[in-house]
N, C-alpha and C. Protein backbone atom coordinates (compact mmCIF):
# COMPACT_ATOMS: atom_id res chain seq x y z
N UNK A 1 -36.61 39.00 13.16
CA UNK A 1 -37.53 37.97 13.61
C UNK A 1 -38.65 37.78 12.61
N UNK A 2 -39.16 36.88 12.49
CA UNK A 2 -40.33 36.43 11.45
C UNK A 2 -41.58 36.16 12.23
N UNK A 3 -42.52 36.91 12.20
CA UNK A 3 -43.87 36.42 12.94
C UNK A 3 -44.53 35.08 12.09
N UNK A 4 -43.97 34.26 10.73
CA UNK A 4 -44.51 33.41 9.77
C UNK A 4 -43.43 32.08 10.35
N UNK A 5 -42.97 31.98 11.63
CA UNK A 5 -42.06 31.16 12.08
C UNK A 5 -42.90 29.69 12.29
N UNK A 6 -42.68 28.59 11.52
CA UNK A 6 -43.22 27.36 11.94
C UNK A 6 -42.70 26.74 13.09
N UNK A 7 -43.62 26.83 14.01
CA UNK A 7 -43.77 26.49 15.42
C UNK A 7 -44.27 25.39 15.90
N UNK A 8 -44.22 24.25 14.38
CA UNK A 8 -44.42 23.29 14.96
C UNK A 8 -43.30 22.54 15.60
N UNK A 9 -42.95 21.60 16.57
CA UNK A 9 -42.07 21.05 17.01
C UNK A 9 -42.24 19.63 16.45
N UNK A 10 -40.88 18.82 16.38
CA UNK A 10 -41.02 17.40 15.82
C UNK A 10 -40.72 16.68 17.33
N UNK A 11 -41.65 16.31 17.29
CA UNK A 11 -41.23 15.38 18.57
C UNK A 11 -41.71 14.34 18.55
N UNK A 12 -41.43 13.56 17.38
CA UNK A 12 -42.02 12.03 17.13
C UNK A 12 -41.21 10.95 17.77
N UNK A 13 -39.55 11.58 17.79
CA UNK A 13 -38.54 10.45 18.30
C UNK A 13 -38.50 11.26 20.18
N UNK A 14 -39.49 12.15 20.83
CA UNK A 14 -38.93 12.92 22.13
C UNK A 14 -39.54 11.08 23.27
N UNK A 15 -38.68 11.24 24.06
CA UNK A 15 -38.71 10.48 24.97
C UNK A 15 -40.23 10.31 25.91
N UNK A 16 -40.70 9.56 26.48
CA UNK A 16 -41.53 9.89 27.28
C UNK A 16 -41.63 10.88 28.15
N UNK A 17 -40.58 10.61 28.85
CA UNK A 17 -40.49 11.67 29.88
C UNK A 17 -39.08 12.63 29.47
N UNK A 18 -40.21 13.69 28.47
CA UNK A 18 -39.44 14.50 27.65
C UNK A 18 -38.65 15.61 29.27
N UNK A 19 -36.96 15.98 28.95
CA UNK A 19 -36.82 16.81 30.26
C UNK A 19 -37.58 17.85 30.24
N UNK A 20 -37.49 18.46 31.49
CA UNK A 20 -38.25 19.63 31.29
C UNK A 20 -37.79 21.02 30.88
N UNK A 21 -36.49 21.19 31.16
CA UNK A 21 -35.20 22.05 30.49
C UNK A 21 -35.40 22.30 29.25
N UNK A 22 -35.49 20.79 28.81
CA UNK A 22 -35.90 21.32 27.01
C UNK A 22 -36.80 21.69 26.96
N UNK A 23 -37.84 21.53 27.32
CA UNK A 23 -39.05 22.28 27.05
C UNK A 23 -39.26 23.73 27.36
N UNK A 24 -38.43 24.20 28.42
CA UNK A 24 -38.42 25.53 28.20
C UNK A 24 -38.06 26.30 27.40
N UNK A 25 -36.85 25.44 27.12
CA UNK A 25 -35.79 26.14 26.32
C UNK A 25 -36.84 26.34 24.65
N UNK A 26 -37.13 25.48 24.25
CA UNK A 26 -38.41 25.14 23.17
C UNK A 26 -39.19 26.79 23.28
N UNK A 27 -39.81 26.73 25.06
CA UNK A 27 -40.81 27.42 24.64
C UNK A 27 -39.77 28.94 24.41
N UNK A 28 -38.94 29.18 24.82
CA UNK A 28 -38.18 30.13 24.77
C UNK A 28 -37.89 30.75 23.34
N UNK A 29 -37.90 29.73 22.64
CA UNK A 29 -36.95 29.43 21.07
C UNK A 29 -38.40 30.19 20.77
N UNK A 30 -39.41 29.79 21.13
CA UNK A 30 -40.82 29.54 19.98
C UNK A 30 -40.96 31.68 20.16
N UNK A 31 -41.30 31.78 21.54
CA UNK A 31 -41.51 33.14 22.21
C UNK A 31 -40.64 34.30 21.23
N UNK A 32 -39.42 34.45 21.38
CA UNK A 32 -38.61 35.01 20.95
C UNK A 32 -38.35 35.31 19.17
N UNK A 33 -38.70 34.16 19.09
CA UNK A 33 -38.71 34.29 17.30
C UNK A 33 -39.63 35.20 17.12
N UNK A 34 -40.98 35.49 18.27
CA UNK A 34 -42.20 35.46 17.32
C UNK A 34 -41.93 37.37 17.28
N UNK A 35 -42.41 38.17 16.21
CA UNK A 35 -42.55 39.09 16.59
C UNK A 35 -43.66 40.05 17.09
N UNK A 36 -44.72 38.78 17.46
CA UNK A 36 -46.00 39.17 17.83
C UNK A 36 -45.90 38.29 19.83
N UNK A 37 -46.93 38.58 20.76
CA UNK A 37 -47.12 38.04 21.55
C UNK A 37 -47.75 36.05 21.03
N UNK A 38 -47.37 35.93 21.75
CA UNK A 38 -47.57 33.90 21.50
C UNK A 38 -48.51 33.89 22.34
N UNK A 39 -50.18 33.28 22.07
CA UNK A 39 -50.74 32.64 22.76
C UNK A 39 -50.84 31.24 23.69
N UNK A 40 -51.28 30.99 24.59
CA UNK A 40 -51.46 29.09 25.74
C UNK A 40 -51.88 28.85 24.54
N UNK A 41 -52.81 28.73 23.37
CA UNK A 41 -53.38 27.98 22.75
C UNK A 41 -51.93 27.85 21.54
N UNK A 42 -51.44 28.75 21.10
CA UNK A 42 -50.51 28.57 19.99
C UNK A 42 -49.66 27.75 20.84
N UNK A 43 -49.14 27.51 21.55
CA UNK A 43 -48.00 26.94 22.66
C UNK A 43 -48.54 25.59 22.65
N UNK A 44 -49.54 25.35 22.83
CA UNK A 44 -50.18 23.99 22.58
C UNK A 44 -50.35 23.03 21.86
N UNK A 45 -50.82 24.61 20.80
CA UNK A 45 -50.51 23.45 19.26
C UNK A 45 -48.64 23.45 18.90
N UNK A 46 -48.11 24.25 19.21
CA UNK A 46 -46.64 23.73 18.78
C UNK A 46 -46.11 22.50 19.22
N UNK A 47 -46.70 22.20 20.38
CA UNK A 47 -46.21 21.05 20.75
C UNK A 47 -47.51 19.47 20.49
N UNK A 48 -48.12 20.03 19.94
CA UNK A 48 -48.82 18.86 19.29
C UNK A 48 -49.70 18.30 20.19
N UNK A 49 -49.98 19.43 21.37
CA UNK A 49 -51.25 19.10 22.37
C UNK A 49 -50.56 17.82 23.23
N UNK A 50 -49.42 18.06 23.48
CA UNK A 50 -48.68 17.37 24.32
C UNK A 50 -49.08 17.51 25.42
N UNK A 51 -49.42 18.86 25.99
CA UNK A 51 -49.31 19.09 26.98
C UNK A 51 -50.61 20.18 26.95
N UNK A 52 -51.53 20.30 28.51
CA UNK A 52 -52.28 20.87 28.62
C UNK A 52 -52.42 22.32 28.48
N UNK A 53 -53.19 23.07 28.61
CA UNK A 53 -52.99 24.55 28.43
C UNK A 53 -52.97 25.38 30.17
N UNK A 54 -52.98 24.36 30.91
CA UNK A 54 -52.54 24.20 32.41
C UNK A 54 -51.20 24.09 32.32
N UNK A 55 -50.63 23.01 31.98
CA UNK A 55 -49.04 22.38 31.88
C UNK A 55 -48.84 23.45 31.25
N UNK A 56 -48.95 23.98 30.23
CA UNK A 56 -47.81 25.17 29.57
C UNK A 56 -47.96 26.44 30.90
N UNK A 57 -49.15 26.80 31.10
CA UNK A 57 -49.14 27.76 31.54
C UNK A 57 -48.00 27.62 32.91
N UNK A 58 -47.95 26.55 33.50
CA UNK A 58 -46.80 25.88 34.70
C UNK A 58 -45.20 26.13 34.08
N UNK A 59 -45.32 25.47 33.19
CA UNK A 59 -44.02 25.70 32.03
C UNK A 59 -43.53 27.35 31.98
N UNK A 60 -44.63 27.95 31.61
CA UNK A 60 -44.46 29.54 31.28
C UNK A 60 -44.10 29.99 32.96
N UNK A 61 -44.51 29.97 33.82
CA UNK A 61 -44.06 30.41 35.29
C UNK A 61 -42.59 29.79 35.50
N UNK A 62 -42.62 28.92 35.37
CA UNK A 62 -40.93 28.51 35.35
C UNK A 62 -40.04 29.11 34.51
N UNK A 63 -40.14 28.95 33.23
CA UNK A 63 -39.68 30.05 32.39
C UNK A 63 -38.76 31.50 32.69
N UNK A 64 -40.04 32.54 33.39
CA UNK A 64 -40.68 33.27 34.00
C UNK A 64 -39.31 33.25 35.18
N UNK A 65 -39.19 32.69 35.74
CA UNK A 65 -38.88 32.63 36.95
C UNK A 65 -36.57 32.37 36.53
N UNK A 66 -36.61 31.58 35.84
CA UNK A 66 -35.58 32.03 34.74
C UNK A 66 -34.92 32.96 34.15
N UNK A 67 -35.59 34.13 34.37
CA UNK A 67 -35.26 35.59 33.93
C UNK A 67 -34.94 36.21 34.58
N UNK A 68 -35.23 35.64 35.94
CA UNK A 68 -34.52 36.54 36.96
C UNK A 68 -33.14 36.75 36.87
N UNK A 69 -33.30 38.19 37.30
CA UNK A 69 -31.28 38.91 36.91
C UNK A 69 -31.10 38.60 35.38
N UNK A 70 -31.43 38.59 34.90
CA UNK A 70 -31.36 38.90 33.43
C UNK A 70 -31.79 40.64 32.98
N UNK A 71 -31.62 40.92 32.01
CA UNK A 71 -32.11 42.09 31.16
C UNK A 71 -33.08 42.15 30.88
N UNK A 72 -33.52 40.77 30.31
CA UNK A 72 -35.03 40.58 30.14
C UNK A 72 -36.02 39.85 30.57
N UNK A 73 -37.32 40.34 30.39
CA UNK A 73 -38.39 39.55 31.18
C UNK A 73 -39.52 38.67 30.41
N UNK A 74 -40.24 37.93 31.02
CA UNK A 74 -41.30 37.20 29.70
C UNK A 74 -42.64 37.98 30.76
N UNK A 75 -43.17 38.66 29.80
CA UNK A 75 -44.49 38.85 30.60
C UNK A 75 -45.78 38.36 29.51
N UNK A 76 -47.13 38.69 30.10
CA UNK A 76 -48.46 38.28 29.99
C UNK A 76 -49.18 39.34 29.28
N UNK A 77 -49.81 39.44 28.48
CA UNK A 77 -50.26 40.79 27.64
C UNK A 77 -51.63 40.05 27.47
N UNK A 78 -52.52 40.99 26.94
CA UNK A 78 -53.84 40.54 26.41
C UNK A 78 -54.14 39.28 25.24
N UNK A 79 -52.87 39.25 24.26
CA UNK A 79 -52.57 38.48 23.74
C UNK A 79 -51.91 37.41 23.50
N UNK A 80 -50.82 37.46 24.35
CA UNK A 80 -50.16 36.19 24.85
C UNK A 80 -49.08 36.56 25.86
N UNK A 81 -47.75 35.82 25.54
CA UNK A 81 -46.44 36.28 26.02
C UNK A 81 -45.84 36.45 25.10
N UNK A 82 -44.77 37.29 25.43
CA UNK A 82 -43.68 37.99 25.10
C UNK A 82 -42.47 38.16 25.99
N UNK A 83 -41.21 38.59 25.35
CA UNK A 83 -40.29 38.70 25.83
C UNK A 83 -40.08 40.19 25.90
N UNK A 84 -39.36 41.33 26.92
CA UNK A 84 -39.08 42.64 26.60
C UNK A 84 -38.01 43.02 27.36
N UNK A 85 -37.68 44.20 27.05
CA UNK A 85 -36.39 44.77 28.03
C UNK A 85 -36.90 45.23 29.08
N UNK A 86 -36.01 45.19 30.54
CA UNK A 86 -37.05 45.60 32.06
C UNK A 86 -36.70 47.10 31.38
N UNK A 87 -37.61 47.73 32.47
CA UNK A 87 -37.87 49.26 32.33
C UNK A 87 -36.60 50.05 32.85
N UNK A 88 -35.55 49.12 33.56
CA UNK A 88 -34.24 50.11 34.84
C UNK A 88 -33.33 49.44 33.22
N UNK A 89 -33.15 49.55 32.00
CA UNK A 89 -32.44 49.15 31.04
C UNK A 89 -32.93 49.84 29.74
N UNK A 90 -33.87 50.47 29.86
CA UNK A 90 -34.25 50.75 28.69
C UNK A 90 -33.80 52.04 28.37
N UNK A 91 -33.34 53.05 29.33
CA UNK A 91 -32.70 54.04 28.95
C UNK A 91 -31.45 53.76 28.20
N UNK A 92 -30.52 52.88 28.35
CA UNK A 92 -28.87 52.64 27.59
C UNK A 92 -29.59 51.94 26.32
N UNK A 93 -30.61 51.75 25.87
CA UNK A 93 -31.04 51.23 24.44
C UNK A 93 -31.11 52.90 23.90
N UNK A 94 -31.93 53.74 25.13
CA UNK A 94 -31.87 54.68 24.00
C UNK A 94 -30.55 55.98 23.39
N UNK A 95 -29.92 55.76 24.36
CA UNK A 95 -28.34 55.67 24.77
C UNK A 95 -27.67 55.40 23.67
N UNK A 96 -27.69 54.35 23.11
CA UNK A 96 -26.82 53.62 22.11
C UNK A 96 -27.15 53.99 21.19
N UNK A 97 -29.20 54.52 20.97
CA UNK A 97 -29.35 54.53 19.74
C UNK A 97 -30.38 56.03 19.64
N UNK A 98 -29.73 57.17 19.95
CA UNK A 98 -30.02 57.89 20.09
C UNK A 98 -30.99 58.29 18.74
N UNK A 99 -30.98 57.89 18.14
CA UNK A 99 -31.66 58.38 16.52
C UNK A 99 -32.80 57.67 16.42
N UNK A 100 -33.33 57.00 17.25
CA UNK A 100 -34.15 56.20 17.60
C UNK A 100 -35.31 57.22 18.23
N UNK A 101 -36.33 57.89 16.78
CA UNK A 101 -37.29 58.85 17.78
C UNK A 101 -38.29 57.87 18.36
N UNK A 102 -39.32 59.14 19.43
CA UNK A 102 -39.92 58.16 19.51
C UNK A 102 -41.44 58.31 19.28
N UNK A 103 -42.34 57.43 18.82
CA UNK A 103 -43.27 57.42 17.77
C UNK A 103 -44.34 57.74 18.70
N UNK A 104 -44.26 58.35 19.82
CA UNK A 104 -45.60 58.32 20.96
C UNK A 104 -44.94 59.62 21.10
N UNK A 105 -45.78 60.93 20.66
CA UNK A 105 -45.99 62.39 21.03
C UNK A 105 -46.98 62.82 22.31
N UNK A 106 -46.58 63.95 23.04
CA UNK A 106 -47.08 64.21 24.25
C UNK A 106 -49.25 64.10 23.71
N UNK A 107 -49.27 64.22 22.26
CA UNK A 107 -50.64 64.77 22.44
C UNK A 107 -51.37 63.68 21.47
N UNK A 108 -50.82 62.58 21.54
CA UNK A 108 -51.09 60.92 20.86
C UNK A 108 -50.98 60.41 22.35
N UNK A 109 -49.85 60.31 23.21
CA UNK A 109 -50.36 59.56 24.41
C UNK A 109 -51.19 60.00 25.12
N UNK A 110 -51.99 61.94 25.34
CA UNK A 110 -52.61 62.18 26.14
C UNK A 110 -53.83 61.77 25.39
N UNK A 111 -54.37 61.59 24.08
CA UNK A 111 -55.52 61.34 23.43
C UNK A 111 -55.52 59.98 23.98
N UNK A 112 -54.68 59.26 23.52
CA UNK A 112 -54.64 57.52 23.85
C UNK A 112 -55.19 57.23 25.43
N UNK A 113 -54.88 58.18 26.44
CA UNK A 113 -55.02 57.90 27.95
C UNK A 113 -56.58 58.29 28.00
N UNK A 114 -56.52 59.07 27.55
CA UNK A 114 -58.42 59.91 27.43
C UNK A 114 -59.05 58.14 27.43
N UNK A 115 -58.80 57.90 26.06
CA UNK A 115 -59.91 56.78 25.42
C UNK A 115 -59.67 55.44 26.56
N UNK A 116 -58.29 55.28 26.78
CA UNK A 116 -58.32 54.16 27.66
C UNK A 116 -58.63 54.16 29.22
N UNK A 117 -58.60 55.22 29.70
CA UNK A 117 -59.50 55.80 30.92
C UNK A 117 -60.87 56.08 31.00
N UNK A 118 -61.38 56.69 29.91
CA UNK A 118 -62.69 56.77 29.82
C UNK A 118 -63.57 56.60 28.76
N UNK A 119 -62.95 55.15 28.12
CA UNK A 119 -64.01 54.25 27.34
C UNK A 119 -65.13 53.51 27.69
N UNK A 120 -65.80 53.78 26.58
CA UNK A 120 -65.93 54.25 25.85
C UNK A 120 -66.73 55.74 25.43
N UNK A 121 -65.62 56.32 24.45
CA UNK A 121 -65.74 57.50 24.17
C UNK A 121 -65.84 57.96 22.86
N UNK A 122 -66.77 59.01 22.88
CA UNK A 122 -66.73 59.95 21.38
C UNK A 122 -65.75 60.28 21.36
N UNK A 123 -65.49 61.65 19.96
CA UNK A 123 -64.51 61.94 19.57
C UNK A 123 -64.75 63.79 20.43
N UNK A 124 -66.11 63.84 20.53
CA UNK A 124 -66.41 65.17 21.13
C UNK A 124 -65.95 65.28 22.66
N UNK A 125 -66.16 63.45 23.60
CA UNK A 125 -65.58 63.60 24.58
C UNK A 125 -64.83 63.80 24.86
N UNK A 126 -63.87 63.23 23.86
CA UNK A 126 -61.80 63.42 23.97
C UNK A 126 -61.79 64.85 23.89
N UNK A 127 -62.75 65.41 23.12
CA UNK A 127 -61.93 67.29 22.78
C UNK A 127 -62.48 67.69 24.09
N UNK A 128 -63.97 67.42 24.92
CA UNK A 128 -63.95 68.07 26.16
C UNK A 128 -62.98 67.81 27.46
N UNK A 129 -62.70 66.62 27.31
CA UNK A 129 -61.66 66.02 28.31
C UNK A 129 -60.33 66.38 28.69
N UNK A 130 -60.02 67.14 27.17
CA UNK A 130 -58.51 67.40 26.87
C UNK A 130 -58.77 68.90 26.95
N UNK A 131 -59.76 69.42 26.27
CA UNK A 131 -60.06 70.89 26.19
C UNK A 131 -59.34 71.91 25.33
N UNK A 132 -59.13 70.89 24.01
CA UNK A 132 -58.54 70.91 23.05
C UNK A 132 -59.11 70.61 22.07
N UNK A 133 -59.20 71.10 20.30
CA UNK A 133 -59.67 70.33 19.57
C UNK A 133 -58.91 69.29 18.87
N UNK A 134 -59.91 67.73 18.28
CA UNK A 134 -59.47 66.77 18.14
C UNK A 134 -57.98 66.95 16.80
N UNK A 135 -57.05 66.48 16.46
CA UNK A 135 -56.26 66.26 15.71
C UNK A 135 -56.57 64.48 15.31
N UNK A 136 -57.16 65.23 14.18
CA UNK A 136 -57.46 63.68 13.18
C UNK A 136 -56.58 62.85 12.95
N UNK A 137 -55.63 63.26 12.74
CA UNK A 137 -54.36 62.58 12.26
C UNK A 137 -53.84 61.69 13.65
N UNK A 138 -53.77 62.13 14.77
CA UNK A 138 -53.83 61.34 15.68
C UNK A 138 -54.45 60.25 15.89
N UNK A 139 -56.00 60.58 16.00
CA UNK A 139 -56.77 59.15 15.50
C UNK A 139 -56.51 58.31 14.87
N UNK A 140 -55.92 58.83 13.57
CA UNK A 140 -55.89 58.32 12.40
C UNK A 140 -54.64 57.40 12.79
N UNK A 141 -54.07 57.62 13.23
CA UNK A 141 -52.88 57.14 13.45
C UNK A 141 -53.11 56.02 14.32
N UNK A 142 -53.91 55.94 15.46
CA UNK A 142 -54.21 55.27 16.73
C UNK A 142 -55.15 53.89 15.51
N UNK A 143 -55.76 54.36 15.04
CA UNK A 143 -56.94 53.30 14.26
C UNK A 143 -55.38 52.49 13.43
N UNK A 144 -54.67 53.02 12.50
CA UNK A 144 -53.63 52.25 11.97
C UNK A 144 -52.91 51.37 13.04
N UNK A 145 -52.31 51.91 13.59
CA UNK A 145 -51.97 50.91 14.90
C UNK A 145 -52.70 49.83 15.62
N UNK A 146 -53.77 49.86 15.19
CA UNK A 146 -55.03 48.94 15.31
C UNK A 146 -54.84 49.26 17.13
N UNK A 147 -54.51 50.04 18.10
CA UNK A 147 -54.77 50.50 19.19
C UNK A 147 -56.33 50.77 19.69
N UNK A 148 -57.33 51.39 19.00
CA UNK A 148 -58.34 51.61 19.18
C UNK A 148 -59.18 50.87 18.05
N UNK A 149 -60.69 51.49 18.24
CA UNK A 149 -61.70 50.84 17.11
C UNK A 149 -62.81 51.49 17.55
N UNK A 150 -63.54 51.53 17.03
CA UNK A 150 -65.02 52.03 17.25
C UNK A 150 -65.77 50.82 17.60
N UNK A 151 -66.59 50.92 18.65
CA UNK A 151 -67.43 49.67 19.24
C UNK A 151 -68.90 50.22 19.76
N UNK A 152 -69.52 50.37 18.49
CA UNK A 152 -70.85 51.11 19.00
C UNK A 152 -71.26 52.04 18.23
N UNK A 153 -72.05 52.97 18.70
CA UNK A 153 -72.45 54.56 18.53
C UNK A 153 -73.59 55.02 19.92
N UNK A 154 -73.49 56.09 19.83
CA UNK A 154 -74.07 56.40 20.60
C UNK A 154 -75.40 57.29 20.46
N UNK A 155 -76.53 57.35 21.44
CA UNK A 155 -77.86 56.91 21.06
C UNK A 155 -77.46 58.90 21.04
N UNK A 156 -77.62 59.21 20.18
CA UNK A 156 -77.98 61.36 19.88
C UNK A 156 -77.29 61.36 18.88
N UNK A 157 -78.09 62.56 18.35
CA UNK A 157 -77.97 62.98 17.20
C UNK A 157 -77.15 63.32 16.31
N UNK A 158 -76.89 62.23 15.16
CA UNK A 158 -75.90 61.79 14.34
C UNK A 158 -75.32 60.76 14.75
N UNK A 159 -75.56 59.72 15.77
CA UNK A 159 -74.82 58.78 16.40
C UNK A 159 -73.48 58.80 15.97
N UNK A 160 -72.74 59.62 17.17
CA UNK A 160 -71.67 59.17 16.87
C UNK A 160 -71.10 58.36 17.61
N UNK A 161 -69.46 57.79 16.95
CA UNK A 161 -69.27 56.37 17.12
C UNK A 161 -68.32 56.59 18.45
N UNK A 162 -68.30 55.22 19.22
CA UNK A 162 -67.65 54.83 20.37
C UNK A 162 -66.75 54.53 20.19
N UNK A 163 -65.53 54.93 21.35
CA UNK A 163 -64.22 54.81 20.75
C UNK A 163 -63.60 53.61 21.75
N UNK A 164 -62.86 52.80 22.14
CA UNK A 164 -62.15 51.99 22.91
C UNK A 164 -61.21 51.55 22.35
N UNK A 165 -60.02 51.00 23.56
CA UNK A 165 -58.82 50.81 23.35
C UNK A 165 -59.13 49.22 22.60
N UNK A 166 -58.06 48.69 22.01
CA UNK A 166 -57.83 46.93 21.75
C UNK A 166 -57.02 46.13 22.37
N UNK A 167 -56.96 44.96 22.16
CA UNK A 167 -55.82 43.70 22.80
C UNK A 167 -54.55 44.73 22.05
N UNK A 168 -54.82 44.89 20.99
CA UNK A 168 -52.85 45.33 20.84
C UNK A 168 -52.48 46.70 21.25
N UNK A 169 -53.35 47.63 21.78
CA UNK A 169 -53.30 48.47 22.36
C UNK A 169 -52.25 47.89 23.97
N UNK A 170 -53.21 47.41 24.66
CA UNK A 170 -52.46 46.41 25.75
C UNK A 170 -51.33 45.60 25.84
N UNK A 171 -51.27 45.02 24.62
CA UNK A 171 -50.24 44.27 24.18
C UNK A 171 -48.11 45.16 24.18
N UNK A 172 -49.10 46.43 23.30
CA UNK A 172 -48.10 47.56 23.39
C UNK A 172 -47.81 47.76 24.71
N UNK A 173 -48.34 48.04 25.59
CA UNK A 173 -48.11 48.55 26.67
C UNK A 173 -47.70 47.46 28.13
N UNK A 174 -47.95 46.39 27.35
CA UNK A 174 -47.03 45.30 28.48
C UNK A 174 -48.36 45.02 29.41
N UNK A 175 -49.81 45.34 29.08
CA UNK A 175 -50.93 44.88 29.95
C UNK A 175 -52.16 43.68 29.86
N UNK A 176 -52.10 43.12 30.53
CA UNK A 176 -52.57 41.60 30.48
C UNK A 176 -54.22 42.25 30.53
N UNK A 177 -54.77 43.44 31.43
CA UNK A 177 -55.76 44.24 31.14
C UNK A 177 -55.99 45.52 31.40
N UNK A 178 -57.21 46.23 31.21
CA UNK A 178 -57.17 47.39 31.68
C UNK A 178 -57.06 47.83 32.98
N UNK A 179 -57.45 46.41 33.90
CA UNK A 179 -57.04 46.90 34.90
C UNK A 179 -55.99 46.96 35.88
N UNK A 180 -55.00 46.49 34.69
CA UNK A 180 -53.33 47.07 35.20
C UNK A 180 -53.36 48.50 35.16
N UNK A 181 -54.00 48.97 34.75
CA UNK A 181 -53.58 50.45 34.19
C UNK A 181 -53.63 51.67 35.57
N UNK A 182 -52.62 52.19 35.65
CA UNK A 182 -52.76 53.04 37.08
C UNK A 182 -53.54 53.39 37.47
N UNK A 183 -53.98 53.74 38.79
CA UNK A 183 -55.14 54.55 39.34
C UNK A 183 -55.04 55.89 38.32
N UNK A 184 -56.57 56.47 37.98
CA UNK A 184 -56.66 58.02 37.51
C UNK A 184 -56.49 59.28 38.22
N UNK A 185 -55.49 60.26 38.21
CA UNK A 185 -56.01 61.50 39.26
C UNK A 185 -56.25 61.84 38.17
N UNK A 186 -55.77 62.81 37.17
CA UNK A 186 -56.30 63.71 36.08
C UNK A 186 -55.84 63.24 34.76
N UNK A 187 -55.93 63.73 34.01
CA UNK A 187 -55.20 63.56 32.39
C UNK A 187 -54.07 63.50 32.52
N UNK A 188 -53.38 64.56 33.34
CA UNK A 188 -51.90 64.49 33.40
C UNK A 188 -51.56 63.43 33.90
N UNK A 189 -51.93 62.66 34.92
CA UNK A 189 -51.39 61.36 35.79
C UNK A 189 -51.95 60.51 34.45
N UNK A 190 -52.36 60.63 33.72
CA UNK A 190 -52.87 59.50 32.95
C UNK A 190 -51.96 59.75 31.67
N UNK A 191 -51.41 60.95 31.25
CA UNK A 191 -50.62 60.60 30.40
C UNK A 191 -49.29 60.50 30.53
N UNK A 192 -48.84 60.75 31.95
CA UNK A 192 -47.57 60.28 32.73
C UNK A 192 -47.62 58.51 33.09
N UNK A 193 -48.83 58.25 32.85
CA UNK A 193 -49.07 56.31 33.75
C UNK A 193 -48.48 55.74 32.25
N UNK A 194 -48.86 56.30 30.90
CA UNK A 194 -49.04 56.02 29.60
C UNK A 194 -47.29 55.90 29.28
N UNK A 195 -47.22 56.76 29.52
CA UNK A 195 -45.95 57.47 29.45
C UNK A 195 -44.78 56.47 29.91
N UNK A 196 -44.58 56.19 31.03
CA UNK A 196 -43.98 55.25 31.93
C UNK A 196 -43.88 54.24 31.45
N UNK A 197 -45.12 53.42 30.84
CA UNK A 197 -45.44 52.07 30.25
C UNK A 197 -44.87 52.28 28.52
N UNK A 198 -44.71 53.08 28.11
CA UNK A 198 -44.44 52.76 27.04
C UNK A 198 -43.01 51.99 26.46
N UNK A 199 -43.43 51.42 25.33
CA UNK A 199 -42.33 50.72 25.01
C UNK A 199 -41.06 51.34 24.71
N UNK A 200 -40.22 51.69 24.98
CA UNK A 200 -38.85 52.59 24.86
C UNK A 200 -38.04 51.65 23.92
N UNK A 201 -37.87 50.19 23.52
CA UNK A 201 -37.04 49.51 22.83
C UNK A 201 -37.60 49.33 21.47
């Protein structure tokens, strides 16, 4: 897939009363290519502000509703839509492709659940929270993924910096916001909620 996919549509010769079939099918074509989530506003301009950012969003529920009994679903992320595999399917992906590790370790998703449960956070909070000391490289890793960021500092000595999750943090995880994110009992329920949601494909 190419996330550099020109998404503009030609619709100089489309009828007035363009069907509406095609237009899904369009937005389908546009979704799927992308290898990023597609924003209402990118959807808008592909079609040359044809149509409102109401009307697409109507468009996208129909869509939506299209997938039913299928394999796959179009959902809503912080960043746009996307297409993914349901969660009762994602085990026979890993099935097929057993060599397929997977890039989320028990002590990267329990750091990751820390910050997205109780952001914003130092780096001293995560080690009291976990009761562990920090592994940089984890961070380090979470900041590459552009998952987290520093948003702040905090007012004592040496200010250190505030940690919070991002849109592609969410995005990863199939959440439109944080407050999809499961109820908290402890770390463990939080890196089992993490856990669950993660992308397996």
């Amino acid at each position: 897939m190419n996330n550099d996919v020109n998404y503009e549509l030609n619709l100089d010769t489309a009828p007035q009363q363009e069907d509406i079939h095609e237009v899904l099918m369009q937005l389908e074509a546009i979704i799927f290519a992308s290898d990023a989530a597609v924003s209402v506003a990118r959807l808008k301009e592909a079609f040359q502000d044809r149509y409102t950012k109401t009307e697409i969003r109507q468009f996208l529920q129909q869509l939506t509703l299209l997938q039913h009994g299928r394999s796959i679903e179009l959902i809503e992320t912080a960043q746009g839509f996307r297409f993914q595999v349901r969660a009762k399917y994602r085990n026979i992906i890993v099935q097929t492709w057993p060599e397929r590790p997977s890039r989320l370790s028990p002590s990267l998703l329990e750091t990751l659940a820390v910050i997205a449960y109780h952001q914003p956070v130092t780096r001293a909070d995560i080690e009291q929270i976990r009761g562990v000391t920090n592994n940089s490289q984890i961070l380090r890793t979470l900041f590459d993924w552009n998952w987290i960021k520093e948003s702040g500092f905090r007012e004592l000595p040496g200010r250190p910096a505030l940690l919070v999750t991002t849109p592609h943090f969410l995005n990863a995880f199939g959440l439109h916001s944080l407050g999809q994110l499961p109820p908290l009992q402890d770390a463990k329920e939080a890196f089992m909620a993490l856990d669950a949601n993660a992308p397996k494909s």
